[in-house]
C-alpha atoms as a PDB file:
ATOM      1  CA  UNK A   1      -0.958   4.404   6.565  1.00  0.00           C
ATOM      2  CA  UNK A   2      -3.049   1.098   5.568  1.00  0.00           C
ATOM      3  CA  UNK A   3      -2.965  -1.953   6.973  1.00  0.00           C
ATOM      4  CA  UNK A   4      -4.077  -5.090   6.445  1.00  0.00           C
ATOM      5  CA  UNK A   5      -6.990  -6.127   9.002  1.00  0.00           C
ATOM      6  CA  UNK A   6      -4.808  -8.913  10.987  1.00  0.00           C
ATOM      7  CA  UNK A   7      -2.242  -5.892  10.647  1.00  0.00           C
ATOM      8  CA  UNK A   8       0.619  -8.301   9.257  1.00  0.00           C
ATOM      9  CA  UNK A   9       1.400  -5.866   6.192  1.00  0.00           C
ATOM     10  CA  UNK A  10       1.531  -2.222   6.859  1.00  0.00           C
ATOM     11  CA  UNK A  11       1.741   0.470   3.843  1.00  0.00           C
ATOM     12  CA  UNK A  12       2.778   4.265   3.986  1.00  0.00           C
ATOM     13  CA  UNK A  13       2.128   6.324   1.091  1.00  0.00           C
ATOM     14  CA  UNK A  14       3.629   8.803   1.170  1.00  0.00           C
ATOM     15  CA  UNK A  15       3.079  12.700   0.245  1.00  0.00           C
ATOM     16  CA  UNK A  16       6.383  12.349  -2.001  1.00  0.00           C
ATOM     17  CA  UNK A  17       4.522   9.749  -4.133  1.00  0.00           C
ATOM     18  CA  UNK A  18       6.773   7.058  -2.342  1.00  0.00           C
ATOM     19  CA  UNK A  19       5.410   4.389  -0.332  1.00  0.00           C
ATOM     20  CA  UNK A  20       7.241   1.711   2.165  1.00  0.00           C
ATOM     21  CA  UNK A  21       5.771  -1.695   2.899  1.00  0.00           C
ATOM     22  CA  UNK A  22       6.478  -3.888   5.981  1.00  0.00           C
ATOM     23  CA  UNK A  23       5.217  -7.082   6.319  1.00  0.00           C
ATOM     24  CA  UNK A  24       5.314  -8.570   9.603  1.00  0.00           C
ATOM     25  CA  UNK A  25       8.759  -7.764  11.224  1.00  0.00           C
ATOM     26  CA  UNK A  26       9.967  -6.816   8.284  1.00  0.00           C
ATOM     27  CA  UNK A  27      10.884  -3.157   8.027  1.00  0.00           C
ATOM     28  CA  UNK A  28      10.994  -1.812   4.687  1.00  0.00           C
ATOM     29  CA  UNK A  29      10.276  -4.943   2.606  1.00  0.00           C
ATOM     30  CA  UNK A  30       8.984  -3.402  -0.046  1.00  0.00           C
ATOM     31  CA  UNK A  31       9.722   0.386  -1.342  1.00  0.00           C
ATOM     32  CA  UNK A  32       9.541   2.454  -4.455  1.00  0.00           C
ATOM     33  CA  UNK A  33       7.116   4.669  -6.173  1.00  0.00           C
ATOM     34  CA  UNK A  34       3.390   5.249  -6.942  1.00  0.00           C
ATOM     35  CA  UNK A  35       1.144   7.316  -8.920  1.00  0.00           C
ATOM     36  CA  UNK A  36      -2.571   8.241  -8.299  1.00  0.00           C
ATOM     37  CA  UNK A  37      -5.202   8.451 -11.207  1.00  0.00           C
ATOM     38  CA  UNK A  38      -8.753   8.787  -9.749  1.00  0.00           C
ATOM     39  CA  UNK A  39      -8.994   5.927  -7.479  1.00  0.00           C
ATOM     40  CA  UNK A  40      -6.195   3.964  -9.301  1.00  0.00           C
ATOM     41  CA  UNK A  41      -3.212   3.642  -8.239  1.00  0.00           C
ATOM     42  CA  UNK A  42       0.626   2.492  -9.937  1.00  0.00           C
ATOM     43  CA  UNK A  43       3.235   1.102  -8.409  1.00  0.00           C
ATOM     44  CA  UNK A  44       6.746   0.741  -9.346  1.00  0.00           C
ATOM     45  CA  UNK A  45       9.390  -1.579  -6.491  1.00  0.00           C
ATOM     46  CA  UNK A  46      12.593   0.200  -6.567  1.00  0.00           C
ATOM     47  CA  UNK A  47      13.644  -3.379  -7.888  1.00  0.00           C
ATOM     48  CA  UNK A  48      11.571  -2.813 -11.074  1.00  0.00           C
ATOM     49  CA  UNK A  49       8.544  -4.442 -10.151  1.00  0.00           C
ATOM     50  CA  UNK A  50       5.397  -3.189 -10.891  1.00  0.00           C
ATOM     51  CA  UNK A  51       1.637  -3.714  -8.814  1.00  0.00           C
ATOM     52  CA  UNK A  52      -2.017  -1.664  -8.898  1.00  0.00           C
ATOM     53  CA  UNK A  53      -4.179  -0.828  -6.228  1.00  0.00           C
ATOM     54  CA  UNK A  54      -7.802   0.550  -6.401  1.00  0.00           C
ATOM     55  CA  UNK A  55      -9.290   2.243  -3.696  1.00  0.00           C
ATOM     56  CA  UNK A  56     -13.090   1.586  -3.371  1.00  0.00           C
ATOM     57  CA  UNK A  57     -15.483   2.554  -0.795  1.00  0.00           C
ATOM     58  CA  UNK A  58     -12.825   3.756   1.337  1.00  0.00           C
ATOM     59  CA  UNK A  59     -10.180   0.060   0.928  1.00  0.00           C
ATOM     60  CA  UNK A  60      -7.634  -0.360  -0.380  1.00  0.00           C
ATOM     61  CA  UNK A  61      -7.149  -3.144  -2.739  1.00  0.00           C
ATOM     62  CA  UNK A  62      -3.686  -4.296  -3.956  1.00  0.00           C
ATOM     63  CA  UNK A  63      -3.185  -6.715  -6.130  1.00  0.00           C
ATOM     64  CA  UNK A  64      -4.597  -9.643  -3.590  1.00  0.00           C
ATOM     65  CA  UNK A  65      -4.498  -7.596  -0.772  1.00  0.00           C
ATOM     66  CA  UNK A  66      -6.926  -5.589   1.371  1.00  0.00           C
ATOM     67  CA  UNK A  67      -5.812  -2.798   3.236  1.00  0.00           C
ATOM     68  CA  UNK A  68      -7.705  -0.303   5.591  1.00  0.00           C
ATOM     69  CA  UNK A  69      -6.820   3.110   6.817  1.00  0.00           C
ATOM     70  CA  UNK A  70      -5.080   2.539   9.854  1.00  0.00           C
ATOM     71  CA  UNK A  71      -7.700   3.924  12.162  1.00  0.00           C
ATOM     72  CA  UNK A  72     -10.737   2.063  10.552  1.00  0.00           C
ATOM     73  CA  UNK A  73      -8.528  -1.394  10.638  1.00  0.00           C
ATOM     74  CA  UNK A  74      -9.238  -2.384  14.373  1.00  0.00           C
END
């Protein structure tokens, strides 16, 4: 799980190569797909839409987010 640091967005990937994204109350906002290449990652929405994520020094960064494994986020 990551998770933004004010922990308003919260994103599983999954072992399956599926993630889910929930964003405030929101369950489920966002779900669909991803692939892993190095540090890189590829997302697909099951709506079609399609996002990148790099994982450096142990963050996550998504598009314009920052996300931390949930234990380092607090």
């Amino acid at each position: 799980m990551w998770v933004t640091g004010d922990g308003r967005i919260r994103q599983e990937l999954r072992a399956d190569g599926r993630y889910d994204e929930a964003r405030g109350s929101r369950r489920s906002a966002y779900t669909g797909r991803y692939t892993v290449t190095g540090n890189h990652l590829d997302y697909v929405d099951d709506l079609g839409f399609t996002a990148t994520g790099d994982i450096r020094d142990g963050v996550l960064y998504h598009e314009h987010l920052v996300l931390y494994r949930e234990d380092r986020a607090s």
